[in-house]
PDB file of N, CA and C in Angstrom:
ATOM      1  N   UNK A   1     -23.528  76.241  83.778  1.00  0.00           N
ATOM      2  CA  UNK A   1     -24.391  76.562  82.665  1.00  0.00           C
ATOM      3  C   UNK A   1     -24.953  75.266  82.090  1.00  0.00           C
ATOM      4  N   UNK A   2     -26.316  75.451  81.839  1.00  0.00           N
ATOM      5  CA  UNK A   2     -27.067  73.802  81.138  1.00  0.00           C
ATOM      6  C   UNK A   2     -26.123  73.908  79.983  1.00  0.00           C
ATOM      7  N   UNK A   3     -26.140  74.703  79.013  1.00  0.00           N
ATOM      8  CA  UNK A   3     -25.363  74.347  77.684  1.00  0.00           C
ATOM      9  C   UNK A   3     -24.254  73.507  77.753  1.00  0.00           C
ATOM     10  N   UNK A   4     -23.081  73.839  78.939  1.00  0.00           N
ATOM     11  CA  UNK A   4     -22.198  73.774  79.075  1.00  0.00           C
ATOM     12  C   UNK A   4     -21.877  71.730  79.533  1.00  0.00           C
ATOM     13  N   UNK A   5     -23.061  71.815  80.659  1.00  0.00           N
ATOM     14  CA  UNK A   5     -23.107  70.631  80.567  1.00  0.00           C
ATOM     15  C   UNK A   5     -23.504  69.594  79.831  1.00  0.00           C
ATOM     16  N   UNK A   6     -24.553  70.069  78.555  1.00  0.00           N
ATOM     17  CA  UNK A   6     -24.878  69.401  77.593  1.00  0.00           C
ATOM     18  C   UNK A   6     -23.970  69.099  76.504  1.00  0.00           C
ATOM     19  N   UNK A   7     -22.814  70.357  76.427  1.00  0.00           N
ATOM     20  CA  UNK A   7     -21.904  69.821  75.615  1.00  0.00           C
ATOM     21  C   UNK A   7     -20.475  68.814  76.000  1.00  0.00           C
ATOM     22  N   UNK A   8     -20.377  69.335  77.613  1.00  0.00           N
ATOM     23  CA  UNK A   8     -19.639  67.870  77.853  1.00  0.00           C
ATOM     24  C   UNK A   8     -20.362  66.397  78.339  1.00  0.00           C
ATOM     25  N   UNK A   9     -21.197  66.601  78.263  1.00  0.00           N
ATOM     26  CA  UNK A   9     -22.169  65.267  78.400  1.00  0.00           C
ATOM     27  C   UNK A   9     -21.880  64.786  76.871  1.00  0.00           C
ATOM     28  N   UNK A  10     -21.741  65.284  75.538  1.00  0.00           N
ATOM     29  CA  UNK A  10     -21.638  65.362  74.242  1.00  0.00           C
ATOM     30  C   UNK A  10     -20.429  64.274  74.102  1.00  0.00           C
ATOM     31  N   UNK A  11     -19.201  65.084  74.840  1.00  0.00           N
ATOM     32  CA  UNK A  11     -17.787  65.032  74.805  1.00  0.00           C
ATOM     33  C   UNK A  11     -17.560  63.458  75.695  1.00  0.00           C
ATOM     34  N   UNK A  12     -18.165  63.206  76.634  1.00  0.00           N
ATOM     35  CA  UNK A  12     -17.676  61.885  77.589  1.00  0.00           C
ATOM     36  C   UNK A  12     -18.410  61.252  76.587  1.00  0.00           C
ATOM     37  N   UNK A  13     -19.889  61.021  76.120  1.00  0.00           N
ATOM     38  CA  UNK A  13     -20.516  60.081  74.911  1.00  0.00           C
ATOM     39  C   UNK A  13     -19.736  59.365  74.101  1.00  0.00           C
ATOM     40  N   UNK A  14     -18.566  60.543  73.620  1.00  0.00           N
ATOM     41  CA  UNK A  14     -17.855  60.724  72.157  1.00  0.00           C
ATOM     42  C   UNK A  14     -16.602  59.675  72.984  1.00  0.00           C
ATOM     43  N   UNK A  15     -16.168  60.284  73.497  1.00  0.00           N
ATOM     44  CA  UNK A  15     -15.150  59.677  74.416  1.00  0.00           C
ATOM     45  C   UNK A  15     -15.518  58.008  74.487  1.00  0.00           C
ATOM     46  N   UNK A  16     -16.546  57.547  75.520  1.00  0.00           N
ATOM     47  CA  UNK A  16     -16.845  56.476  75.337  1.00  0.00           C
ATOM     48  C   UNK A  16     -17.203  55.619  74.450  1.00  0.00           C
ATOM     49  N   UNK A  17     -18.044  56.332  73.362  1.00  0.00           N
ATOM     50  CA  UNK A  17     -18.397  55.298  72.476  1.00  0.00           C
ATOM     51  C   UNK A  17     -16.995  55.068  71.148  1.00  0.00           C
ATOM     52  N   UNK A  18     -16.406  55.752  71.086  1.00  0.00           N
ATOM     53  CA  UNK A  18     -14.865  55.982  70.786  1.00  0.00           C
ATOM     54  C   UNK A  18     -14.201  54.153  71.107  1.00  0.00           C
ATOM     55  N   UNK A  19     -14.063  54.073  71.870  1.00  0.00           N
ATOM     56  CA  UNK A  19     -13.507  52.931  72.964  1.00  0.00           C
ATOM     57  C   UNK A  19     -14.492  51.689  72.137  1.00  0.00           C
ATOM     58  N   UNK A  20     -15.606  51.905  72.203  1.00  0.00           N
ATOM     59  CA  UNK A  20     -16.333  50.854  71.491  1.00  0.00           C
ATOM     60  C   UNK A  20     -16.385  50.700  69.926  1.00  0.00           C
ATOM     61  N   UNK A  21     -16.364  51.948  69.413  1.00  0.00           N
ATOM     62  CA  UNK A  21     -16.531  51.505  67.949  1.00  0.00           C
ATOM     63  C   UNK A  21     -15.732  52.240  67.015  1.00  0.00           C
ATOM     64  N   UNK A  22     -15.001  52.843  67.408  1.00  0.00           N
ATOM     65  CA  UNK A  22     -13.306  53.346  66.708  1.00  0.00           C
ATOM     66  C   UNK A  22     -13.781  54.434  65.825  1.00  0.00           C
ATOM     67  N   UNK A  23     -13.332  54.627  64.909  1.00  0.00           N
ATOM     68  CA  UNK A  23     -13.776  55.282  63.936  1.00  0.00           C
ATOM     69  C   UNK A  23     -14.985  54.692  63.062  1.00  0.00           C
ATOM     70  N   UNK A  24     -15.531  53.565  63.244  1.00  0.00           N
ATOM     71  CA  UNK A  24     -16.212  53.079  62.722  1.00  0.00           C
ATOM     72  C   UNK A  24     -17.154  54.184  61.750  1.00  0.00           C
ATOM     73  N   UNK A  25     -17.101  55.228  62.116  1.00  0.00           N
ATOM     74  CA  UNK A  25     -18.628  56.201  61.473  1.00  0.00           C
ATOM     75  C   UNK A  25     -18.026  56.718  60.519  1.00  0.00           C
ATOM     76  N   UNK A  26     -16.466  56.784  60.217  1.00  0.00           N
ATOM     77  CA  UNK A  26     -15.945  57.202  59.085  1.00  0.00           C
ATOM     78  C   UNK A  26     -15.676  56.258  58.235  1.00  0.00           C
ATOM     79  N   UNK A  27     -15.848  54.979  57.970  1.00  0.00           N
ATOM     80  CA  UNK A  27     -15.061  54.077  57.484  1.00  0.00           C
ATOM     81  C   UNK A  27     -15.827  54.177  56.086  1.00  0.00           C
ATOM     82  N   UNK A  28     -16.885  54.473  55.859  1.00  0.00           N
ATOM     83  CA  UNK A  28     -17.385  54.070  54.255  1.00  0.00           C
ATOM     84  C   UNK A  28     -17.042  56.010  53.512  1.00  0.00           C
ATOM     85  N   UNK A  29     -15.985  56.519  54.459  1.00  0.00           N
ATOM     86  CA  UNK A  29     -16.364  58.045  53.655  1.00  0.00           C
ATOM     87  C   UNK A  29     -16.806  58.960  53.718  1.00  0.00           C
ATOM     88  N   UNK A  30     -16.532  60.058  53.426  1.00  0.00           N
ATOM     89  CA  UNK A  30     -17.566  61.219  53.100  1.00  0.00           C
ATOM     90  C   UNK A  30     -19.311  61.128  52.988  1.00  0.00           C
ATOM     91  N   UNK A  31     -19.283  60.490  51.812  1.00  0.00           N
ATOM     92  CA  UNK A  31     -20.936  59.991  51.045  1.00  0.00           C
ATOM     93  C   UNK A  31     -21.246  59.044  53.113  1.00  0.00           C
ATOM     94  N   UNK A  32     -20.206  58.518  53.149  1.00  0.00           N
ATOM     95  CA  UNK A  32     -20.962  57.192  54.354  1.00  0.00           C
ATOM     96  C   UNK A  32     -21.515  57.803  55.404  1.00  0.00           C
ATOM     97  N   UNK A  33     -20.586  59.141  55.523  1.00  0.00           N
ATOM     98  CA  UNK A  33     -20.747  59.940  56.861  1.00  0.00           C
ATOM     99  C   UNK A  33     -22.165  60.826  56.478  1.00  0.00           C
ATOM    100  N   UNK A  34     -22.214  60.890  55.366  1.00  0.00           N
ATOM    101  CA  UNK A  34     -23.321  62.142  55.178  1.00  0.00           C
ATOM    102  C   UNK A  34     -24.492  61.502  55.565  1.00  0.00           C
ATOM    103  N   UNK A  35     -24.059  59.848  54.976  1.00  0.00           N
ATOM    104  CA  UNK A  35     -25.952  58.964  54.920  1.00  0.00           C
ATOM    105  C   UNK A  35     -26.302  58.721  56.017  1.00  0.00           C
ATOM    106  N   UNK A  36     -25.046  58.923  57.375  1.00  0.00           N
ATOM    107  CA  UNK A  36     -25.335  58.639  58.543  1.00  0.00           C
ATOM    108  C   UNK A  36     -26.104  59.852  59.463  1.00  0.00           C
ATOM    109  N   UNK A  37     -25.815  60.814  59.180  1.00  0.00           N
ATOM    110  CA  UNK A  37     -26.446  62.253  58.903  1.00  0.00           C
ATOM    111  C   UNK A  37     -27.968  62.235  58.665  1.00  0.00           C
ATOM    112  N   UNK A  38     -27.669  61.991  57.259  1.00  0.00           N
ATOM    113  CA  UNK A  38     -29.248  61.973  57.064  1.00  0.00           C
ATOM    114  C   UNK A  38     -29.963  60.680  57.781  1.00  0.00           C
ATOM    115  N   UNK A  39     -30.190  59.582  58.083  1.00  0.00           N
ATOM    116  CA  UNK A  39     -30.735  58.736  58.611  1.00  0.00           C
ATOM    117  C   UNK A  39     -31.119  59.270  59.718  1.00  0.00           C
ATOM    118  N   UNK A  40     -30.239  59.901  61.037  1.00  0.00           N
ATOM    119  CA  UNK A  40     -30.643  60.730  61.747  1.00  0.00           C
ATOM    120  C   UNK A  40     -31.885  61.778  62.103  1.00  0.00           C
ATOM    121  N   UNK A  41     -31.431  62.552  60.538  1.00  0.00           N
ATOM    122  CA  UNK A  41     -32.432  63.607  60.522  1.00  0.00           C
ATOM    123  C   UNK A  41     -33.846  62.977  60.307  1.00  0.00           C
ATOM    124  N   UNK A  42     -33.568  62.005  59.515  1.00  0.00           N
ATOM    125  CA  UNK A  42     -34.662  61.104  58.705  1.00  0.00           C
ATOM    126  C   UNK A  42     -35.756  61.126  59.823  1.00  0.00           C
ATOM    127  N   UNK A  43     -35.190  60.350  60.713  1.00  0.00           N
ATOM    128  CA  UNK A  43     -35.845  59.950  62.399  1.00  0.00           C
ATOM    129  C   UNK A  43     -36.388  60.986  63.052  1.00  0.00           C
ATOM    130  N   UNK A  44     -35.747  62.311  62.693  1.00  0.00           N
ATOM    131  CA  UNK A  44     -36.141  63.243  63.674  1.00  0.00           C
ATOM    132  C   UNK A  44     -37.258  64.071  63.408  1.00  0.00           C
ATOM    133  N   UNK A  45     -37.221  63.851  61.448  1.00  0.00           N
ATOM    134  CA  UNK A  45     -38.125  64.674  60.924  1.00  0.00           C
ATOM    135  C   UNK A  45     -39.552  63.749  60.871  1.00  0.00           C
ATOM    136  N   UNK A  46     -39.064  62.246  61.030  1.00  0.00           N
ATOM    137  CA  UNK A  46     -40.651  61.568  60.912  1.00  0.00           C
ATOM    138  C   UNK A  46     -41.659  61.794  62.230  1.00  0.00           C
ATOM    139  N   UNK A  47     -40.839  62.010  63.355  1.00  0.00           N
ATOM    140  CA  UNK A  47     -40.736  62.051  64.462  1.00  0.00           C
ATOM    141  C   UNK A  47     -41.937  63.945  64.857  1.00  0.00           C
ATOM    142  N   UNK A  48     -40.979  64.146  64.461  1.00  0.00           N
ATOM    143  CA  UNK A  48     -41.607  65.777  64.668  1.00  0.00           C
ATOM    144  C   UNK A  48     -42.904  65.836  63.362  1.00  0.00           C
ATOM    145  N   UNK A  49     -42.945  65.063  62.375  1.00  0.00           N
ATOM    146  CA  UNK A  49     -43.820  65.491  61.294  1.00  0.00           C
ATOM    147  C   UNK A  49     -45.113  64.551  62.455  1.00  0.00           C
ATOM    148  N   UNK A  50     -44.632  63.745  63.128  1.00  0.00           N
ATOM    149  CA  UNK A  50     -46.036  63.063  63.335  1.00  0.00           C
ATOM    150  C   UNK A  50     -46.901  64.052  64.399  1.00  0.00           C
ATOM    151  N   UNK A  51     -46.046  64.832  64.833  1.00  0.00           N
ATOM    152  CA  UNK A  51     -46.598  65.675  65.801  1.00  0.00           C
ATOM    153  C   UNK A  51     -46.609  67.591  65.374  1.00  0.00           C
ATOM    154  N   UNK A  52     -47.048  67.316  64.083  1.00  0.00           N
ATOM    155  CA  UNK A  52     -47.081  68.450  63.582  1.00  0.00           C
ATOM    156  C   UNK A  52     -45.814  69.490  63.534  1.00  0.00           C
ATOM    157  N   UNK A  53     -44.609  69.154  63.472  1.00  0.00           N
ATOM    158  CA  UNK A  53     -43.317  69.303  63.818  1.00  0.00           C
ATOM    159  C   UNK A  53     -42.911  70.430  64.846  1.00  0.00           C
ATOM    160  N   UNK A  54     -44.066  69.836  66.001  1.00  0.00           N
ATOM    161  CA  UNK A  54     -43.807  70.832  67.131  1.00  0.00           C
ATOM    162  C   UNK A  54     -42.875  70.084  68.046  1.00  0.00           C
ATOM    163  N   UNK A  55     -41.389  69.957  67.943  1.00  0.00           N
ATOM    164  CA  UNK A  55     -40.329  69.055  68.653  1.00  0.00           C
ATOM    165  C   UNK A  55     -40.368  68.884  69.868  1.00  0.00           C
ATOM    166  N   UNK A  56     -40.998  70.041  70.285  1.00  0.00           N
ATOM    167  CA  UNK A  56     -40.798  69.459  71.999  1.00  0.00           C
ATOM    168  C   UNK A  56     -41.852  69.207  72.471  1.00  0.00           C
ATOM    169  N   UNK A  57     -42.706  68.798  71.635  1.00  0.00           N
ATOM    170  CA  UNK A  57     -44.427  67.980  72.066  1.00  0.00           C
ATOM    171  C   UNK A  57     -43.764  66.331  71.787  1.00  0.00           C
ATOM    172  N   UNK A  58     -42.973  66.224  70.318  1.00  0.00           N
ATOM    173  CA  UNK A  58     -42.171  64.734  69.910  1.00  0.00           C
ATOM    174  C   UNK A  58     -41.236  64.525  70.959  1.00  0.00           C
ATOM    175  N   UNK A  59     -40.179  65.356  71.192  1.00  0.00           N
ATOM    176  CA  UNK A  59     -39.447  65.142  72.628  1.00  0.00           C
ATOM    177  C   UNK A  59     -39.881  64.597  73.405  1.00  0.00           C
ATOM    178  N   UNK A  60     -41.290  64.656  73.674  1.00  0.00           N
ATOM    179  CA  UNK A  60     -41.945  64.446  75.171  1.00  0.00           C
ATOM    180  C   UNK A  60     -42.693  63.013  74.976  1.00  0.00           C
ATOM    181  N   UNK A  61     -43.119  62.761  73.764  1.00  0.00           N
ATOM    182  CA  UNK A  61     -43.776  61.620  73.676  1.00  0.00           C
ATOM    183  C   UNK A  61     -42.851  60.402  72.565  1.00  0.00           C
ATOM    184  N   UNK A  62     -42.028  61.267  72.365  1.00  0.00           N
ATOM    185  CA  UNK A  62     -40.646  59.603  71.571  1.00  0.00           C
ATOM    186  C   UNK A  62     -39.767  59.782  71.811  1.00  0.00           C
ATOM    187  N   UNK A  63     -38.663  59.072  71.274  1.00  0.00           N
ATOM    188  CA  UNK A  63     -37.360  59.307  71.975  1.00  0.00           C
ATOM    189  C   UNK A  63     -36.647  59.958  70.597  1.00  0.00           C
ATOM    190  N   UNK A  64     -37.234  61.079  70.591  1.00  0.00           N
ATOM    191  CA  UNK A  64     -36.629  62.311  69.620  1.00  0.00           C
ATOM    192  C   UNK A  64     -35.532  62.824  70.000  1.00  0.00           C
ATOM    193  N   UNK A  65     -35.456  62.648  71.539  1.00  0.00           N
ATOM    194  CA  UNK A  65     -34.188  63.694  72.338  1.00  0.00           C
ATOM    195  C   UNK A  65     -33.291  63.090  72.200  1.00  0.00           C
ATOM    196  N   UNK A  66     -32.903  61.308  72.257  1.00  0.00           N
ATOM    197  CA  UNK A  66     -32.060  60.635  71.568  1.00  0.00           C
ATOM    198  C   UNK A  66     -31.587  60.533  69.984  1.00  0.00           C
ATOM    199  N   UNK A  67     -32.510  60.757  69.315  1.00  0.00           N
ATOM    200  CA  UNK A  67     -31.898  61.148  67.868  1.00  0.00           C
ATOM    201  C   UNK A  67     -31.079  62.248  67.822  1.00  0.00           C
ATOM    202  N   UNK A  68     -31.534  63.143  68.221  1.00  0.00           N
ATOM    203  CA  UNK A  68     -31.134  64.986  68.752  1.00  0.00           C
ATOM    204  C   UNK A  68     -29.649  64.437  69.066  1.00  0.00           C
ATOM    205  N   UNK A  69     -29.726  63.866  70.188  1.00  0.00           N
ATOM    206  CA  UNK A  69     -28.446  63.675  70.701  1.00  0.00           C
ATOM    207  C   UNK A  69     -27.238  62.950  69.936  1.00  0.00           C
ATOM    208  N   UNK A  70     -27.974  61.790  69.377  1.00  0.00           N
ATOM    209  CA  UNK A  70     -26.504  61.527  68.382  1.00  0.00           C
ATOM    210  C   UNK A  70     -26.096  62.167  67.318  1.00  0.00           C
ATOM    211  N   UNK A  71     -27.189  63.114  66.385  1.00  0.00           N
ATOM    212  CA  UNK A  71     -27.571  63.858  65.690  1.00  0.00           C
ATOM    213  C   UNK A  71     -26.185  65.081  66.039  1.00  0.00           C
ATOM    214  N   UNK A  72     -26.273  65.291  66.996  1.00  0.00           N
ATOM    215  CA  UNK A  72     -25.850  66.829  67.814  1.00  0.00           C
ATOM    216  C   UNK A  72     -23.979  65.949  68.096  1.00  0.00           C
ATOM    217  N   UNK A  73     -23.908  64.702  67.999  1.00  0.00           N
ATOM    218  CA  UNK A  73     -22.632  63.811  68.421  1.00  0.00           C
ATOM    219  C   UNK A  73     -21.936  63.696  67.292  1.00  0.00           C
ATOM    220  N   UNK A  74     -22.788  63.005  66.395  1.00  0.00           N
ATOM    221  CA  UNK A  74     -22.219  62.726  64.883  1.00  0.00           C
ATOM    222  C   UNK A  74     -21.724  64.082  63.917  1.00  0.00           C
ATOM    223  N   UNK A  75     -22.631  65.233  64.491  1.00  0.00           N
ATOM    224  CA  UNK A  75     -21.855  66.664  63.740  1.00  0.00           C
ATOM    225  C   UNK A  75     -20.467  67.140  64.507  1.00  0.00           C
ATOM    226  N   UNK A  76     -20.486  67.095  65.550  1.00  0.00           N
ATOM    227  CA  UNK A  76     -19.097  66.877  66.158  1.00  0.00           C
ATOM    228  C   UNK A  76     -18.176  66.304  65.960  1.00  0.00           C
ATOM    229  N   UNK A  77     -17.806  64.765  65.551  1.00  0.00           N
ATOM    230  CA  UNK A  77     -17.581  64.130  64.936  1.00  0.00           C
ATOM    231  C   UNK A  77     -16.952  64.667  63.424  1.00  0.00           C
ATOM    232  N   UNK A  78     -17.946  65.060  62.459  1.00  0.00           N
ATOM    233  CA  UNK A  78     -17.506  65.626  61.226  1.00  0.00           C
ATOM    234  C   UNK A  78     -16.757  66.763  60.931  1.00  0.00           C
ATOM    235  N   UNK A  79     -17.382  67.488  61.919  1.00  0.00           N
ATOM    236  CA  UNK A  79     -16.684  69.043  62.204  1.00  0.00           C
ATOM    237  C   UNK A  79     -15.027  68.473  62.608  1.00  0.00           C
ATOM    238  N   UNK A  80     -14.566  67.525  63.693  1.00  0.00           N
ATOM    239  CA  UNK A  80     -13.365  67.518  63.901  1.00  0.00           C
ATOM    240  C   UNK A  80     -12.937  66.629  62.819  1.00  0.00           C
ATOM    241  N   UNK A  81     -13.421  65.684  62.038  1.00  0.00           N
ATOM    242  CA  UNK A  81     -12.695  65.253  60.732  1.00  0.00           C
ATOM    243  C   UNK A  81     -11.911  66.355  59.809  1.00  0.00           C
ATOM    244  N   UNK A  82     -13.042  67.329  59.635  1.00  0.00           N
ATOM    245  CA  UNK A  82     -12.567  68.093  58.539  1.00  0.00           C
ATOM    246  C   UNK A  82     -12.176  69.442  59.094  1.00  0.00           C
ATOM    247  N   UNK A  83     -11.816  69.787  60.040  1.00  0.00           N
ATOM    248  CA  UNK A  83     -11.162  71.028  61.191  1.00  0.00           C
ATOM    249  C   UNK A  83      -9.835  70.105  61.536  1.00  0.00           C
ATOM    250  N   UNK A  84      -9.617  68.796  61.540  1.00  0.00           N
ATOM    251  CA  UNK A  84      -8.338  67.974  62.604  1.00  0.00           C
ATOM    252  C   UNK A  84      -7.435  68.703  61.020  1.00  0.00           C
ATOM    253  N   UNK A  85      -5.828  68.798  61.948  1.00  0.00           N
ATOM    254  CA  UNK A  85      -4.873  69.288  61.047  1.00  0.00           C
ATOM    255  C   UNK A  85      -3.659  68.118  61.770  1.00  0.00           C
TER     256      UNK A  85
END
């Protein structure tokens, strides 16, 4: 299934960049994690606004699919912060 591989393509990312920068994305917090969030979206929405926010016209002509992607990494990320027991 594409999904399927898109979400462990997600999971080895997480995995690897793990190894490189630790928790680093939690270290300033809640507020730190959110601004990292929004900066993201920030990108994605200037991105899609320049192209009338038709995303997969921006997909095709910036590297929107990379924001998407850490975008789609970093909520993973938060979700297991506040789901980890």
């Amino acid at each position: 299934n594409e999904v399927d591989n898109i979400a462990r393509g997600d999971v080895a990312a997480l995995i690897s960049k793990g190894k490189s920068y630790g928790d680093s994305w939690r270290r300033r917090g809640g507020v730190g994690a959110f601004m990292m969030l929004a900066r993201k979206w920030d990108r994605i929405e200037n991105q899609a606004l320049a192209k009338g926010y038709d995303v997969f016209e921006a997909c095709r002509d910036t590297d929107m699919l990379d924001d998407i992607r850490d975008l789609r990494c970093y909520l993973l990320l938060v979700e297991h912060e506040v789901t980890k027991k």
